[in-house]
PDB file of N, CA and C in Angstrom:
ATOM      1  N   UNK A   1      93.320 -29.252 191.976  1.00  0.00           N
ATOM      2  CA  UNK A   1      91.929 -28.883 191.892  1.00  0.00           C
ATOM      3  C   UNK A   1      91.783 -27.762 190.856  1.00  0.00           C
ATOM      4  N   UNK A   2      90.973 -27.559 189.848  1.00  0.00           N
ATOM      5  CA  UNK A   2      90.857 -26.596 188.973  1.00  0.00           C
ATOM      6  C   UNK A   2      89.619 -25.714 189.688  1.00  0.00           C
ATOM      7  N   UNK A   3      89.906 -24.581 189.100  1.00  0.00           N
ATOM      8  CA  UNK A   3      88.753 -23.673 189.453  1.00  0.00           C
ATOM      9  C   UNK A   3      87.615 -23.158 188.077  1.00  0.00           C
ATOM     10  N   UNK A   4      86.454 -23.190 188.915  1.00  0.00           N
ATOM     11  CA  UNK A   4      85.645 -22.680 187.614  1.00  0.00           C
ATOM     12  C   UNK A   4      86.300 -21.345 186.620  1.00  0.00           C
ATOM     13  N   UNK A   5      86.086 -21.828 185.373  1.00  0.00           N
ATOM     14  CA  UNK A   5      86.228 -20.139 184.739  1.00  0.00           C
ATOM     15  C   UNK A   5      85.298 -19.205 185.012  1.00  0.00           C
ATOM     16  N   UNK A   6      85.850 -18.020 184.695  1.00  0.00           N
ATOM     17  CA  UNK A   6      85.033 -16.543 184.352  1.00  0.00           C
ATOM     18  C   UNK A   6      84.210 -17.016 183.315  1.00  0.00           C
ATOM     19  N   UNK A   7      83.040 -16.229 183.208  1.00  0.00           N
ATOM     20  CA  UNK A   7      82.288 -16.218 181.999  1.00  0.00           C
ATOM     21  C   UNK A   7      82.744 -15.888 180.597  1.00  0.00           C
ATOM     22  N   UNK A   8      83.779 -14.762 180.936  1.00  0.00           N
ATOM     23  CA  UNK A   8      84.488 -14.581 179.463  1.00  0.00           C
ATOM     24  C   UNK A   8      85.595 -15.076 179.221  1.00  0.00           C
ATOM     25  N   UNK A   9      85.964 -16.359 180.050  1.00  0.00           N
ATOM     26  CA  UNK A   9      86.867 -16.941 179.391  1.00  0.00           C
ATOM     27  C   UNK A   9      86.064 -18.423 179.034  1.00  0.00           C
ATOM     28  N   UNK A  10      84.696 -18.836 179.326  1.00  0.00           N
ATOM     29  CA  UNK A  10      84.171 -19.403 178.617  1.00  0.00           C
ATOM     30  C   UNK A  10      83.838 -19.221 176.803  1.00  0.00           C
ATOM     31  N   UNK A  11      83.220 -17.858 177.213  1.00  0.00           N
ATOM     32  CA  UNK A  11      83.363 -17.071 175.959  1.00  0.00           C
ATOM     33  C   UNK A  11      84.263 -17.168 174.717  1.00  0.00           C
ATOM     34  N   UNK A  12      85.427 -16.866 175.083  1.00  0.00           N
ATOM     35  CA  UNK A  12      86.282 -17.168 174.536  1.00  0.00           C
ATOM     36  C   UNK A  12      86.550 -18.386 174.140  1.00  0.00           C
ATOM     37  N   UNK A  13      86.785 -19.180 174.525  1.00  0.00           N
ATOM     38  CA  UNK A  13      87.143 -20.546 174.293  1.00  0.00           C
ATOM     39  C   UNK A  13      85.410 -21.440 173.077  1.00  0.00           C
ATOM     40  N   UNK A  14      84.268 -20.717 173.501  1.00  0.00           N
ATOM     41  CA  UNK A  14      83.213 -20.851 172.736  1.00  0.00           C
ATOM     42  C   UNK A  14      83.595 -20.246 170.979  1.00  0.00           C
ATOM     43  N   UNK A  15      84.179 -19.398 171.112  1.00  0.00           N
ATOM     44  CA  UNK A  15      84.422 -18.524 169.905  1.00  0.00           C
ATOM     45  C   UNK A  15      85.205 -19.423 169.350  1.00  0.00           C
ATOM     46  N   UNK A  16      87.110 -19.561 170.341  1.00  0.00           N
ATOM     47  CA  UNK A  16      87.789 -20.048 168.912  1.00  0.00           C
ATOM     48  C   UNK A  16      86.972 -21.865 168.498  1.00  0.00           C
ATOM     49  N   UNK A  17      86.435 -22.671 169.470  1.00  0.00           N
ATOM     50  CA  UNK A  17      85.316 -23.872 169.143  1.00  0.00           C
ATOM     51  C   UNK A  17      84.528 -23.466 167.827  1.00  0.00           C
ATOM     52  N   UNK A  18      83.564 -22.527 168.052  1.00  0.00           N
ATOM     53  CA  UNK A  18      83.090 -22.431 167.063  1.00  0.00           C
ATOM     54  C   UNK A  18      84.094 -21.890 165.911  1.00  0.00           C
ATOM     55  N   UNK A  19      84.685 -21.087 165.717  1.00  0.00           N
ATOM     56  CA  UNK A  19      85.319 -20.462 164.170  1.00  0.00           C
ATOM     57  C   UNK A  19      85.795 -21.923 164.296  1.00  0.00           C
ATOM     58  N   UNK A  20      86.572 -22.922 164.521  1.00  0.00           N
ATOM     59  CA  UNK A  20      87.218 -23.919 163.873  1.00  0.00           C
ATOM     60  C   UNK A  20      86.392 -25.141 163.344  1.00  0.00           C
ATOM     61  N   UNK A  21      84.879 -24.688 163.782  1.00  0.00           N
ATOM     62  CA  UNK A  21      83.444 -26.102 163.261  1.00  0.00           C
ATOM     63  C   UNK A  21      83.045 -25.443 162.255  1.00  0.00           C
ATOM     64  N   UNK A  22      83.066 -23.809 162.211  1.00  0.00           N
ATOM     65  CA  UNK A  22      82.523 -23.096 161.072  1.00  0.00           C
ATOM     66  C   UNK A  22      83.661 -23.469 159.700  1.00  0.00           C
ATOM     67  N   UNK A  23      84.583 -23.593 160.148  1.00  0.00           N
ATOM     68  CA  UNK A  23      85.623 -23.885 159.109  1.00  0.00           C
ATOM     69  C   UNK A  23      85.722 -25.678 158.918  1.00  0.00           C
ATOM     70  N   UNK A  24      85.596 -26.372 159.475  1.00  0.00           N
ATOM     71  CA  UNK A  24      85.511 -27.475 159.103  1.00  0.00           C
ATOM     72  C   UNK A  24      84.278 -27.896 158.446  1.00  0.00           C
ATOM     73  N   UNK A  25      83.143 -27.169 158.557  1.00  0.00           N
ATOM     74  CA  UNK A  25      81.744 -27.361 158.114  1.00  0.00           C
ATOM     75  C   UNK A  25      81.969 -26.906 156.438  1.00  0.00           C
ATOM     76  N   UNK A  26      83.352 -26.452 155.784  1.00  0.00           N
ATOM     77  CA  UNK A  26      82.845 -25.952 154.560  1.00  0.00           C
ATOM     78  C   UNK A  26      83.785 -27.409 153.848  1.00  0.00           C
ATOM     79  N   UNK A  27      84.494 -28.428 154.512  1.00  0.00           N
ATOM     80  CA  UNK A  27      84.885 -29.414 154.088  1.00  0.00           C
ATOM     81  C   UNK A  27      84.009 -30.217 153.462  1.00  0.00           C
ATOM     82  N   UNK A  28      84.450 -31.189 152.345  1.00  0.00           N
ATOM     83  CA  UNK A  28      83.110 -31.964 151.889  1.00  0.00           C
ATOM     84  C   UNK A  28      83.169 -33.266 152.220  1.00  0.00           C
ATOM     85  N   UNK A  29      82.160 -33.797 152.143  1.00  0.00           N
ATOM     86  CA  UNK A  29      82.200 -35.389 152.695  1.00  0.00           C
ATOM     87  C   UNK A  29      83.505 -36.009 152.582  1.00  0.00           C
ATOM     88  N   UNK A  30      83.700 -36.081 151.120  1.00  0.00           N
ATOM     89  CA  UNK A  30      84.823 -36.734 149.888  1.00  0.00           C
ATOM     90  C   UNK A  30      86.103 -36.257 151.169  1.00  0.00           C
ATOM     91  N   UNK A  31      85.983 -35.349 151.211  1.00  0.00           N
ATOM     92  CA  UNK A  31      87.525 -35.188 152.219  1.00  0.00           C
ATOM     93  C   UNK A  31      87.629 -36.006 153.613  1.00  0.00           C
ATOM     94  N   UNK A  32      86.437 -35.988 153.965  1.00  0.00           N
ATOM     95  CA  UNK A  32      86.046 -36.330 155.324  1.00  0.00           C
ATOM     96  C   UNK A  32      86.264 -38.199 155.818  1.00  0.00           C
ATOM     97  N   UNK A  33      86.213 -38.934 154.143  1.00  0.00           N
ATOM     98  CA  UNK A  33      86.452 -39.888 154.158  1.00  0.00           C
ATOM     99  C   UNK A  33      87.514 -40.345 154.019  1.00  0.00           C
ATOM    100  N   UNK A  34      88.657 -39.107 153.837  1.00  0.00           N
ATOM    101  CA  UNK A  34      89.955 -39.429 153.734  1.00  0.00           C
ATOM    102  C   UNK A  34      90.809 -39.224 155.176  1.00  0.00           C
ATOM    103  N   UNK A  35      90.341 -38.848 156.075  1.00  0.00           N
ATOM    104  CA  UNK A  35      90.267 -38.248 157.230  1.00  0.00           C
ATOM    105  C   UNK A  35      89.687 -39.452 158.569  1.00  0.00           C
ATOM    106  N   UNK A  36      89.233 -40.546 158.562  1.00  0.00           N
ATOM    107  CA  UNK A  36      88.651 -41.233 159.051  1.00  0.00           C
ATOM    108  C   UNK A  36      89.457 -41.591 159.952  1.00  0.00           C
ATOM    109  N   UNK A  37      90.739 -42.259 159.827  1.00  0.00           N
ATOM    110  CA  UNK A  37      91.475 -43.577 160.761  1.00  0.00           C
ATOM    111  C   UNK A  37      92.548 -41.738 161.090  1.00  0.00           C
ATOM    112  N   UNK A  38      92.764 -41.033 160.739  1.00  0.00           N
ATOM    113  CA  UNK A  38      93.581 -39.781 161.326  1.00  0.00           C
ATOM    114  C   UNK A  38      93.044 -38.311 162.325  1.00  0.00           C
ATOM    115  N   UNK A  39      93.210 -38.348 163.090  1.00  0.00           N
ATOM    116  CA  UNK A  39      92.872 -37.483 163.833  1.00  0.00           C
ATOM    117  C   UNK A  39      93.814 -36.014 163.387  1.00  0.00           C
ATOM    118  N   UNK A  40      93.014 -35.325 163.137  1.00  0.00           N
ATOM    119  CA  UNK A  40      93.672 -33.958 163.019  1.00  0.00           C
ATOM    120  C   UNK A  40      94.163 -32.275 164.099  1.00  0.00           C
ATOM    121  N   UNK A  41      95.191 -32.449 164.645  1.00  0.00           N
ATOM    122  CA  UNK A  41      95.435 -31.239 165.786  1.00  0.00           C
ATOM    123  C   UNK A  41      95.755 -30.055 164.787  1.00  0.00           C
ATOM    124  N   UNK A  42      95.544 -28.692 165.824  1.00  0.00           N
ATOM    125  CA  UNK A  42      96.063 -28.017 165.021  1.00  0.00           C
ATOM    126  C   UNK A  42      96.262 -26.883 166.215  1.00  0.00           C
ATOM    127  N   UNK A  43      96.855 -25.928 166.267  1.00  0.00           N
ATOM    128  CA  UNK A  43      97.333 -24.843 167.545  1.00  0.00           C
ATOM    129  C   UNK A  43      96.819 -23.696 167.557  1.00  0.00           C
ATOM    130  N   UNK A  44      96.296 -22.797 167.794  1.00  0.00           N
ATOM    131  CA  UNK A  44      95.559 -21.774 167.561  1.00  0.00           C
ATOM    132  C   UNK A  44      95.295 -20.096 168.992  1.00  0.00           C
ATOM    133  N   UNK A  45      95.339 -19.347 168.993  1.00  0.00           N
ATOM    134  CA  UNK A  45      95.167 -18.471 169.697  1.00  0.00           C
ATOM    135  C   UNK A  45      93.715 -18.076 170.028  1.00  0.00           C
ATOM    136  N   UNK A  46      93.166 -17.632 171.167  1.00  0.00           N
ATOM    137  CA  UNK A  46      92.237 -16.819 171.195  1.00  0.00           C
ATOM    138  C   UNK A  46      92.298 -15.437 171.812  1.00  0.00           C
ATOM    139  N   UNK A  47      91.313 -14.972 171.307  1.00  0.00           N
ATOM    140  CA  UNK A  47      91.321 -13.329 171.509  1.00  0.00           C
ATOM    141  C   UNK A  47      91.696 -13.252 173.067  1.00  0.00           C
ATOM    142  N   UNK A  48      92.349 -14.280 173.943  1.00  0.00           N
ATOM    143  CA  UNK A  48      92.727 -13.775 175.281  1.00  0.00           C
ATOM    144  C   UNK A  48      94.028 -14.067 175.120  1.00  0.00           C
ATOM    145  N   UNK A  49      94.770 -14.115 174.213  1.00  0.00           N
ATOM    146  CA  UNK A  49      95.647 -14.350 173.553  1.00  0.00           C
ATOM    147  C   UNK A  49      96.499 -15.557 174.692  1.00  0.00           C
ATOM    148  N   UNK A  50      95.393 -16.424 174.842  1.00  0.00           N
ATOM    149  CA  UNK A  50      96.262 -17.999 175.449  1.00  0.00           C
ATOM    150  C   UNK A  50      96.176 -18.987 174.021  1.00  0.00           C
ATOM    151  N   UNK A  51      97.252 -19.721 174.000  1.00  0.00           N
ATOM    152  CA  UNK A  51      96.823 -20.724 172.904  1.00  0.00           C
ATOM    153  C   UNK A  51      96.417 -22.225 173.364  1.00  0.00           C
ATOM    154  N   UNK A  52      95.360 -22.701 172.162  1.00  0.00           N
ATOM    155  CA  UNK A  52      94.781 -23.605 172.909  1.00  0.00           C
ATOM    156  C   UNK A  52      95.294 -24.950 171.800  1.00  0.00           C
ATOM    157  N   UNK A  53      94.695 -25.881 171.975  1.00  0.00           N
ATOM    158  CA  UNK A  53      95.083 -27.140 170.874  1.00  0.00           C
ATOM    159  C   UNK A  53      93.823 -27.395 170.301  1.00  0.00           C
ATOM    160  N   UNK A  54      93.493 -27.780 169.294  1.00  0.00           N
ATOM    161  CA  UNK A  54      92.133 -27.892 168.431  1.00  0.00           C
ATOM    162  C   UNK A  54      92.016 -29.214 168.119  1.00  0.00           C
ATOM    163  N   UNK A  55      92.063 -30.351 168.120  1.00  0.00           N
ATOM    164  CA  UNK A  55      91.580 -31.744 167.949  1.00  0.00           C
ATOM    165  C   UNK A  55      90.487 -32.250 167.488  1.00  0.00           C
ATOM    166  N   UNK A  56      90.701 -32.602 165.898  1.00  0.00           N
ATOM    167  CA  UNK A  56      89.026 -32.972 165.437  1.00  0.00           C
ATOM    168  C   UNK A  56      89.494 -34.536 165.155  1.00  0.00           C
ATOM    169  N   UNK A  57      88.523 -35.559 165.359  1.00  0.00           N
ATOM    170  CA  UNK A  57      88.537 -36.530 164.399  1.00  0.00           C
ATOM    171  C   UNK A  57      87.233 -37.037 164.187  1.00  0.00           C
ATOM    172  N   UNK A  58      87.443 -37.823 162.877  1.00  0.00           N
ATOM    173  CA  UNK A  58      85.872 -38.337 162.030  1.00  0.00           C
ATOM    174  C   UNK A  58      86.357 -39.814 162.177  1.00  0.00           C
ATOM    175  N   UNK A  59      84.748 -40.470 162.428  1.00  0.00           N
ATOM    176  CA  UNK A  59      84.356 -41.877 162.323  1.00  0.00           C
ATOM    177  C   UNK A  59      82.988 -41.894 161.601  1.00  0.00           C
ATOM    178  N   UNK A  60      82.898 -42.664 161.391  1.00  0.00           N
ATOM    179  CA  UNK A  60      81.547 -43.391 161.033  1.00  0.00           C
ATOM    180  C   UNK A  60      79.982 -43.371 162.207  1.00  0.00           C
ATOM    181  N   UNK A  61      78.938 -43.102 162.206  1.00  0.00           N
ATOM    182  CA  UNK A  61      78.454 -42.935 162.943  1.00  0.00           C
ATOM    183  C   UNK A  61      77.836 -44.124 163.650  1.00  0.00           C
ATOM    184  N   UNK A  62      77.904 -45.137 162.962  1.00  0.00           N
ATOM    185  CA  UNK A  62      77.737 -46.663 163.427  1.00  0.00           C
ATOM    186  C   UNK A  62      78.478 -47.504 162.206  1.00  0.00           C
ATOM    187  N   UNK A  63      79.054 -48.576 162.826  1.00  0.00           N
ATOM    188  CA  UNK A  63      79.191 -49.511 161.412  1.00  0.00           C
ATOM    189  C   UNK A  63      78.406 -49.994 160.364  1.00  0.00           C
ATOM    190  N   UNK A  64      78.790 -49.913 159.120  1.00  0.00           N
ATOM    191  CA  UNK A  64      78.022 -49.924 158.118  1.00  0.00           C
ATOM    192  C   UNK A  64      77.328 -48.946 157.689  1.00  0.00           C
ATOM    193  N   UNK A  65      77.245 -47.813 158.407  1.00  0.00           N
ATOM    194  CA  UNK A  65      76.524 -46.670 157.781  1.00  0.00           C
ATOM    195  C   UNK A  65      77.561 -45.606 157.033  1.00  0.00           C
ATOM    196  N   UNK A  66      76.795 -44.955 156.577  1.00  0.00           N
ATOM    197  CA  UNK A  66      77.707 -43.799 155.853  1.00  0.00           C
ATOM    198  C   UNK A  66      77.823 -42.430 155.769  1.00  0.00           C
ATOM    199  N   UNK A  67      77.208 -42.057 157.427  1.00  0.00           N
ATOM    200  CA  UNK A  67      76.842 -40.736 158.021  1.00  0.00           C
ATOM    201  C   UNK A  67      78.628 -40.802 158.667  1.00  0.00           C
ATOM    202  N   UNK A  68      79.251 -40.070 158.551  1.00  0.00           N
ATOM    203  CA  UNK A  68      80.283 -39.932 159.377  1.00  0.00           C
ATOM    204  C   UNK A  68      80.080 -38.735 160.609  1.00  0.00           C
ATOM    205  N   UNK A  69      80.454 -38.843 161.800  1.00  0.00           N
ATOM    206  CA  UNK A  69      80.347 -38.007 162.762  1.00  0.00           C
ATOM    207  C   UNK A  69      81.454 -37.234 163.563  1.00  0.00           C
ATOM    208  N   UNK A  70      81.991 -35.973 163.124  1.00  0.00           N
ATOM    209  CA  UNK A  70      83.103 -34.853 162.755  1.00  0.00           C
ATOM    210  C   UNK A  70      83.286 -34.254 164.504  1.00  0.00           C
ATOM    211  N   UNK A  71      84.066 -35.310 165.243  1.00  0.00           N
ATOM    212  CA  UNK A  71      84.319 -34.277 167.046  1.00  0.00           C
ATOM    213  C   UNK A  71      85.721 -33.822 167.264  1.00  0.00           C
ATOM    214  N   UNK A  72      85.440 -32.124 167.353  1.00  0.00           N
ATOM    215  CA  UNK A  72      86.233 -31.121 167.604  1.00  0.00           C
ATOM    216  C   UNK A  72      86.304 -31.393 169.101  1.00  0.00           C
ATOM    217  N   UNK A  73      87.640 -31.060 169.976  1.00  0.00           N
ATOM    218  CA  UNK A  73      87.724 -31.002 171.020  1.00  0.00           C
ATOM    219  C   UNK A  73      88.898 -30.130 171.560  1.00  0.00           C
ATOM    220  N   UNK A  74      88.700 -29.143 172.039  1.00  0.00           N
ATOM    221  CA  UNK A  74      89.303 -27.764 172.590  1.00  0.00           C
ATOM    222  C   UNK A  74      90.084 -28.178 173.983  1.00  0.00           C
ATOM    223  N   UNK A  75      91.050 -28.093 173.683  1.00  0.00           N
ATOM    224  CA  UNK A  75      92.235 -28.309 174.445  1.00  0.00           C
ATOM    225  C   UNK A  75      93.204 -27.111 175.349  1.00  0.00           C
ATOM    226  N   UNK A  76      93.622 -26.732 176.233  1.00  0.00           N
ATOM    227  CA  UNK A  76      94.606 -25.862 176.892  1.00  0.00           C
ATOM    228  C   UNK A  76      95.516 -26.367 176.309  1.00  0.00           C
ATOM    229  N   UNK A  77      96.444 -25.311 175.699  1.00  0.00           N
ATOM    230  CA  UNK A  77      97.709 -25.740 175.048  1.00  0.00           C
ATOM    231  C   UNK A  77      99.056 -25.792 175.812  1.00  0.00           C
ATOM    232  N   UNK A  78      99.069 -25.888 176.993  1.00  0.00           N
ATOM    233  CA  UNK A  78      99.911 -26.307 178.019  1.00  0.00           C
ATOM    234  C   UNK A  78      99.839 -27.601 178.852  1.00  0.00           C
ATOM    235  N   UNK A  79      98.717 -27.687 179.053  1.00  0.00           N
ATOM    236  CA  UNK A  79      98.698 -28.759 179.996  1.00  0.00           C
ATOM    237  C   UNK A  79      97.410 -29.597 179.194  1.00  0.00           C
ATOM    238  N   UNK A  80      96.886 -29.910 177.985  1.00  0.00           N
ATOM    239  CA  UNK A  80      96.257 -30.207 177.165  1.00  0.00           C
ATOM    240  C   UNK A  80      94.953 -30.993 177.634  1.00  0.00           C
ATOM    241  N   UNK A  81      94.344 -30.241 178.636  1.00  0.00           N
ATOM    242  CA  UNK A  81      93.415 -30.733 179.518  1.00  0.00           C
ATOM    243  C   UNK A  81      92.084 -30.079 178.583  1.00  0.00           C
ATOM    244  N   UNK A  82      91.405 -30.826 178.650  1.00  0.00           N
ATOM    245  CA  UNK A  82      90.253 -31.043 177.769  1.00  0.00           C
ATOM    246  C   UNK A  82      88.898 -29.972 178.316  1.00  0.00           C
ATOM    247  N   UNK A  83      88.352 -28.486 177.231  1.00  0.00           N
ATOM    248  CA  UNK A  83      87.705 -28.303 178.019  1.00  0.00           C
ATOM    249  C   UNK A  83      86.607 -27.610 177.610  1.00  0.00           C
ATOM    250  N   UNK A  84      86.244 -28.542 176.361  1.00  0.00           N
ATOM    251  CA  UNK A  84      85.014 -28.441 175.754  1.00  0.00           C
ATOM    252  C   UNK A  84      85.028 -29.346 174.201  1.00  0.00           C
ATOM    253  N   UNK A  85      83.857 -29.598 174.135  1.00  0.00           N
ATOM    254  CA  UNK A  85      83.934 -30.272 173.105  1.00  0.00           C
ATOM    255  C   UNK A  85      82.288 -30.088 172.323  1.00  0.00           C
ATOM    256  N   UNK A  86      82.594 -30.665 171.132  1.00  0.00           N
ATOM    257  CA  UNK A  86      81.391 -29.935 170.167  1.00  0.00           C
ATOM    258  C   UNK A  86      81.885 -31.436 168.721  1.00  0.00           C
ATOM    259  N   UNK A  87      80.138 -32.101 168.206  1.00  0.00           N
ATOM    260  CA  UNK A  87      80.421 -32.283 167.761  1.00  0.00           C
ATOM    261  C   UNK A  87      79.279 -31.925 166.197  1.00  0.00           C
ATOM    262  N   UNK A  88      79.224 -33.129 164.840  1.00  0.00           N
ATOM    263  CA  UNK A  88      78.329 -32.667 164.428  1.00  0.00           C
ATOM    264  C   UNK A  88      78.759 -33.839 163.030  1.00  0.00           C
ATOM    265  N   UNK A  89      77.320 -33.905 162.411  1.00  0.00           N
ATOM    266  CA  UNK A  89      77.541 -35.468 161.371  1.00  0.00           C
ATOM    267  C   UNK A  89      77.086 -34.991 159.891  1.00  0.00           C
ATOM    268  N   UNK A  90      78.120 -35.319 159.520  1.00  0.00           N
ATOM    269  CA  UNK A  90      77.988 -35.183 157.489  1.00  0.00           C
ATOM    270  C   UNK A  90      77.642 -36.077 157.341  1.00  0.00           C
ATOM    271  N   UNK A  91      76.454 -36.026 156.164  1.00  0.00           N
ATOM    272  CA  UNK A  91      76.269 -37.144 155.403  1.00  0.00           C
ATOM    273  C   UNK A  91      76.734 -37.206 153.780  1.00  0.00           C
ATOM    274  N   UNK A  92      76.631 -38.906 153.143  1.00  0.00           N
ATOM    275  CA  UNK A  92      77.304 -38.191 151.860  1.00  0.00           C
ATOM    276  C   UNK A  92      76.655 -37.188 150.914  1.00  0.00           C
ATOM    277  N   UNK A  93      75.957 -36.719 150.805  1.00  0.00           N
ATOM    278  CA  UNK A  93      75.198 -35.759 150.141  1.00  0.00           C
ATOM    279  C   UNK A  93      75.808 -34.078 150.474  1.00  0.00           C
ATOM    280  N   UNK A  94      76.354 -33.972 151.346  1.00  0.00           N
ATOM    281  CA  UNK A  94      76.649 -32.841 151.907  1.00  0.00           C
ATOM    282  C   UNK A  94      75.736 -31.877 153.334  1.00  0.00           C
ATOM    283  N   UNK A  95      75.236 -33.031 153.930  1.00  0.00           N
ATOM    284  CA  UNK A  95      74.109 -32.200 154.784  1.00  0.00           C
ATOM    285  C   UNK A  95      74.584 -32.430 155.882  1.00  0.00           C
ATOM    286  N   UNK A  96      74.270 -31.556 156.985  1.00  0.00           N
ATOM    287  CA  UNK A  96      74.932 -31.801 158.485  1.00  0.00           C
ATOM    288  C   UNK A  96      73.560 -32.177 159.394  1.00  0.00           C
ATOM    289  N   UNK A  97      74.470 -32.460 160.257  1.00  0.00           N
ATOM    290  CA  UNK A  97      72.788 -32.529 161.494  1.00  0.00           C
ATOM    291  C   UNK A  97      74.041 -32.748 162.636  1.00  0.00           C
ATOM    292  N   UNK A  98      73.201 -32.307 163.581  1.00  0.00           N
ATOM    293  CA  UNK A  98      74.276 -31.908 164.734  1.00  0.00           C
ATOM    294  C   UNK A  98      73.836 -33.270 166.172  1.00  0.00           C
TER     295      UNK A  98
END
């Protein structure tokens, strides 16, 4: 059975989510299409100094279109239980919409 978190370890886990969308948001489409069929992890600390797992991958936002849609998903880096997620859609022009 898991127990609810504290508020500031929501917090936390909101922060390192966001810094890793703020940093994927300066990627450009052109990359994003190279990125499609691969899912990208990556390991990371937060200021509660637990480390968590970072998991983004891009698809297409329907077939045939050419909005791709970019989902980050925040992971416990021990037991890699899933525990938030955030996503958000490039288009080719460079514009987001969430």
């Amino acid at each position: 059975m898991f127990r609810t978190p504290f508020v500031w370890e929501v917090q936390v886990r909101r922060e390192v989510l966001e810094a890793e969308i703020a940093h994927l948001r300066e990627l450009p489409y052109s990359l994003w299409r190279q990125v499609l069929s691969r899912p990208m992890t990556k390991a990371t600390r937060g200021r509660d100094n637990r480390s968590y797992r970072v998991r983004t991958t891009a698809k297409y936002v329907q077939e045939g279109a050419d909005d791709i849609r970019v989902t980050v998903v925040l992971e416990s880096g021990a037991l890699r239980r899933h525990l938030m997620r955030q996503s958000f859609v490039i288009t080719p022009d460079n514009r987001f919409t969430d």
